[in-house]
C-alpha atoms as a PDB file:
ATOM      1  CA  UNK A   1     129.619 122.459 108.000  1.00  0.00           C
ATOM      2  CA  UNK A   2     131.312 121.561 110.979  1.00  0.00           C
ATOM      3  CA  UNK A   3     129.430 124.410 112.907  1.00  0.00           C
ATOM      4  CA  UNK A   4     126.308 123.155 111.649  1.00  0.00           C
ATOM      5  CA  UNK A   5     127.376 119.429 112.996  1.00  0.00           C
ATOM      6  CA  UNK A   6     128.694 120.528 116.145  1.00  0.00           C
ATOM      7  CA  UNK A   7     125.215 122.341 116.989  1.00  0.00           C
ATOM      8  CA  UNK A   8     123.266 119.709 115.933  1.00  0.00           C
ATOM      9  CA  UNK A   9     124.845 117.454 117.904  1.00  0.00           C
ATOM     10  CA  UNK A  10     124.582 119.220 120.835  1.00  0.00           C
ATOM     11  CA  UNK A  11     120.581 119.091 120.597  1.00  0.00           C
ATOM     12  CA  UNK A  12     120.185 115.620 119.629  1.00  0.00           C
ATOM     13  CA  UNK A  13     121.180 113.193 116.571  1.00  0.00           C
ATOM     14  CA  UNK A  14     122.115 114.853 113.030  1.00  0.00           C
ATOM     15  CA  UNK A  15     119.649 113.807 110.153  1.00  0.00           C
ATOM     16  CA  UNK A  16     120.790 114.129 106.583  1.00  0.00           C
ATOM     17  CA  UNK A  17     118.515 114.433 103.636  1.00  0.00           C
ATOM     18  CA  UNK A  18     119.824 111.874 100.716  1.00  0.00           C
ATOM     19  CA  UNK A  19     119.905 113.448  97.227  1.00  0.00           C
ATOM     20  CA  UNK A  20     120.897 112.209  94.136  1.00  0.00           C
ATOM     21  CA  UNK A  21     121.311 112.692  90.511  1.00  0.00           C
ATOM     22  CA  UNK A  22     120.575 109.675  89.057  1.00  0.00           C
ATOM     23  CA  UNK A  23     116.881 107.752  87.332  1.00  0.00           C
ATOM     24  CA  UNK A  24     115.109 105.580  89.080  1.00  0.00           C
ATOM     25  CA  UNK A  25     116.924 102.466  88.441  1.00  0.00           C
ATOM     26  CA  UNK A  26     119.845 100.112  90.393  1.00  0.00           C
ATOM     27  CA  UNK A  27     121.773 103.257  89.892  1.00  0.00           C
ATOM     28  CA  UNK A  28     119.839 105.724  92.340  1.00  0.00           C
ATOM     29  CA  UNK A  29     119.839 102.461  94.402  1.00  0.00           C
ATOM     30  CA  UNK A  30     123.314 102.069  95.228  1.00  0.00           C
ATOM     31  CA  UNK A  31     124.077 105.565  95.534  1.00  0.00           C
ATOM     32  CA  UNK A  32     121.438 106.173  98.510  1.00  0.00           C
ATOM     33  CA  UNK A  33     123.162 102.459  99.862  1.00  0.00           C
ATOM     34  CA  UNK A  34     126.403 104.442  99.682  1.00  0.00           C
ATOM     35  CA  UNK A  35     125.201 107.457 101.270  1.00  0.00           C
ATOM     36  CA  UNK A  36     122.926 105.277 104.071  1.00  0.00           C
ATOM     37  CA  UNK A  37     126.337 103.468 104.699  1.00  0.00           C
ATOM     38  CA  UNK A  38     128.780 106.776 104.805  1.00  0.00           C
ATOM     39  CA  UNK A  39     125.927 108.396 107.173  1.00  0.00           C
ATOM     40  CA  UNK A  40     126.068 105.374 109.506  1.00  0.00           C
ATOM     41  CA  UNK A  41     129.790 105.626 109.495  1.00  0.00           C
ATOM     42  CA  UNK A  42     129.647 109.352 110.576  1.00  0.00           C
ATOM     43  CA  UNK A  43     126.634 108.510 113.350  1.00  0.00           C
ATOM     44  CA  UNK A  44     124.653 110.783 111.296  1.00  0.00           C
ATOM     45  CA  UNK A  45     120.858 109.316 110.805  1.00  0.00           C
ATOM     46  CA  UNK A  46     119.519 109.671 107.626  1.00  0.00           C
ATOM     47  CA  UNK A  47     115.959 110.782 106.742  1.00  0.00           C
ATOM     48  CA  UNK A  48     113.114 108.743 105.474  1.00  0.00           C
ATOM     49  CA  UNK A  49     112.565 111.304 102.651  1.00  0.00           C
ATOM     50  CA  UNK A  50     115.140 110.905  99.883  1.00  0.00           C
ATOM     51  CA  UNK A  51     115.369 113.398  97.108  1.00  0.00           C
ATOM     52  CA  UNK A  52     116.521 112.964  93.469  1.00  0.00           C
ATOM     53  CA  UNK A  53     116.771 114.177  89.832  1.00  0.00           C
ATOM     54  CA  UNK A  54     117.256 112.652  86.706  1.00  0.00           C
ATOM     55  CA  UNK A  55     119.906 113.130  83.902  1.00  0.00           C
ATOM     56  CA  UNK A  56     122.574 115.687  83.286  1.00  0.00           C
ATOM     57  CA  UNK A  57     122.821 118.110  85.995  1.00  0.00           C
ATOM     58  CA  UNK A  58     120.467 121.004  84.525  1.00  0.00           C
ATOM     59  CA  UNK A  59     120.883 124.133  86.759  1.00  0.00           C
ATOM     60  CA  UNK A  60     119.859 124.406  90.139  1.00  0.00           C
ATOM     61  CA  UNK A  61     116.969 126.314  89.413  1.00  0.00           C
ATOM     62  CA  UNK A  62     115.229 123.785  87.507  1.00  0.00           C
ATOM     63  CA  UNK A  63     116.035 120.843  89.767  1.00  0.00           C
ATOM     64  CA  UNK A  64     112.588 120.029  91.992  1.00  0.00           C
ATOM     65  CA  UNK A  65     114.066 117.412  93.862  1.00  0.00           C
ATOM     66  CA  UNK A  66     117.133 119.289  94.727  1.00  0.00           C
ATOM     67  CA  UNK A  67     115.059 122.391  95.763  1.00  0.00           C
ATOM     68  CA  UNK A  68     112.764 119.936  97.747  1.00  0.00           C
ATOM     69  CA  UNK A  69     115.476 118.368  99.469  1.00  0.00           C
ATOM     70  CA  UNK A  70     116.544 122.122 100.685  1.00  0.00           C
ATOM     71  CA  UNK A  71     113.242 123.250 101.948  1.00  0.00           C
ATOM     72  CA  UNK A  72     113.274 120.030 103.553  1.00  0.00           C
ATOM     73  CA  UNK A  73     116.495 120.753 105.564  1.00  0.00           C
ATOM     74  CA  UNK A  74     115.557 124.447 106.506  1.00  0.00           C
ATOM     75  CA  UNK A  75     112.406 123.242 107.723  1.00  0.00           C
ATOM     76  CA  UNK A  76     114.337 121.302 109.909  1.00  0.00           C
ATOM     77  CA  UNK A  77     113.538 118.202 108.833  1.00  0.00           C
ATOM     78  CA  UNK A  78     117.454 117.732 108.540  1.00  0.00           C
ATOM     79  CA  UNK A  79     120.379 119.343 109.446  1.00  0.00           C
ATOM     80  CA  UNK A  80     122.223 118.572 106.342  1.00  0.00           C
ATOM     81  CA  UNK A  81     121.805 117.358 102.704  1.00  0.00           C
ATOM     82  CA  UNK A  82     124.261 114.770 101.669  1.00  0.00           C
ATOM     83  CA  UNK A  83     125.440 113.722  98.138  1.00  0.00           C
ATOM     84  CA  UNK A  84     127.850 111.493  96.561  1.00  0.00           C
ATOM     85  CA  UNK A  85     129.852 113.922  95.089  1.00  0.00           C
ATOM     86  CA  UNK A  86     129.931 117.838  94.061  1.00  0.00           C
ATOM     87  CA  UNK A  87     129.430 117.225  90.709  1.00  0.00           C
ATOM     88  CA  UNK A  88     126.092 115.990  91.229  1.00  0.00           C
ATOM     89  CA  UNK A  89     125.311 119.410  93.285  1.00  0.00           C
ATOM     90  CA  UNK A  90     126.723 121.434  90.605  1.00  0.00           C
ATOM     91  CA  UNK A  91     130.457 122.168  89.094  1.00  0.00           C
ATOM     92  CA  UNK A  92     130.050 126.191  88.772  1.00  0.00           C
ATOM     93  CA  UNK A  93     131.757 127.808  91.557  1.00  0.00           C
ATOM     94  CA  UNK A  94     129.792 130.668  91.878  1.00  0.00           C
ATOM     95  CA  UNK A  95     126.245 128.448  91.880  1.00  0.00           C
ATOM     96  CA  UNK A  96     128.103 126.446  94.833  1.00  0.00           C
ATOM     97  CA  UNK A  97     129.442 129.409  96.288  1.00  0.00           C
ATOM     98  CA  UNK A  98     125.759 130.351  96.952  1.00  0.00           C
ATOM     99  CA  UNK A  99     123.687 127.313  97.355  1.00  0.00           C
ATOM    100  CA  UNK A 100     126.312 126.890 101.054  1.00  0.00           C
ATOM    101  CA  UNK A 101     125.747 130.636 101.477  1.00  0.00           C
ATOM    102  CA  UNK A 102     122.199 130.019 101.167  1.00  0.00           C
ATOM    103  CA  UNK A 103     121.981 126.577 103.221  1.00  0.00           C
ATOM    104  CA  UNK A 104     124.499 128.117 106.136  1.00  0.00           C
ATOM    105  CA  UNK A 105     121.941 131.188 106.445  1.00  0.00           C
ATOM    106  CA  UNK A 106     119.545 127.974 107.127  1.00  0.00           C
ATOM    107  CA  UNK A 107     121.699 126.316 109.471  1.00  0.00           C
ATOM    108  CA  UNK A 108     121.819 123.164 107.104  1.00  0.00           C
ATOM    109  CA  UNK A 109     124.913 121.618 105.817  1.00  0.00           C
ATOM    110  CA  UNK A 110     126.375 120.263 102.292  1.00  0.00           C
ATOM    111  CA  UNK A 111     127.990 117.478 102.297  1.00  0.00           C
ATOM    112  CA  UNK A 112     129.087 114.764  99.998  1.00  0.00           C
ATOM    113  CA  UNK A 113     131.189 111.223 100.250  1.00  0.00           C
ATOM    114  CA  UNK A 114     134.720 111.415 100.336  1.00  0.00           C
ATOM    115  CA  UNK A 115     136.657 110.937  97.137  1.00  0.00           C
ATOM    116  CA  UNK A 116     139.398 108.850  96.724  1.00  0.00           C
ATOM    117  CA  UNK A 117     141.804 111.229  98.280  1.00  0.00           C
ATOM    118  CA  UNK A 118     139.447 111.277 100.933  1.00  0.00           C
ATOM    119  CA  UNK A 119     138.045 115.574 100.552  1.00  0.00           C
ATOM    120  CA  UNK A 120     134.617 116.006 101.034  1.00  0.00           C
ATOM    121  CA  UNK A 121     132.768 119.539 101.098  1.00  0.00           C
END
């Protein structure tokens, strides 16, 4: 991640794709407030495309707006994708382990907001 920041920033400003898992209520709402307002407080611009999916997180494969929101990135539309928190990525390791793999071949980022021990990805 920090790779991918640091050579982004070198060309220019660093866009971030919003995603979320959440419906299309106040909920999805405040979460792209929170990630518009944790972008902001990194100088990172975020994109006028959002991306979301609805319900419990069904597998990666069979999440459109998740899938969207990476072609989106490696297109270059972004140089990062930016979530509230893993769990709404995914919570299998391996999955993980190869959606970065996959995004870092890209040279696009995962990140997410900082919990309240302040880690992020």
């Amino acid at each position: 991640m920090r790779q991918v920041i640091a050579d982004a920033t070198r060309h220019g400003l660093v866009r971030v794709a919003p995603y979320v898992l959440a419906p299309p209520n106040a909920e999805r709402r405040e979460d792209l407030a929170l990630i518009e307002a944790y972008a902001a407080q990194m100088g990172w611009r975020v994109t006028s495309s959002s991306f979301a999916d609805i319900g419990q997180p069904p597998p990666l494969g069979e999440r459109p707006g998740f899938g969207a929101a990476c072609r989106y990135a490696a297109q270059g539309y972004a140089r990062g994708i930016l979530a509230i928190a893993r769990p709404a990525i995914t919570t299998d390791s391996e999955a993980y382990t190869h959606v970065l793999e996959h995004l870092y071949a890209r040279g696009v980022f995962l990140a997410y907001l900082p919990a309240a021990d302040d880690t992020t990805a």
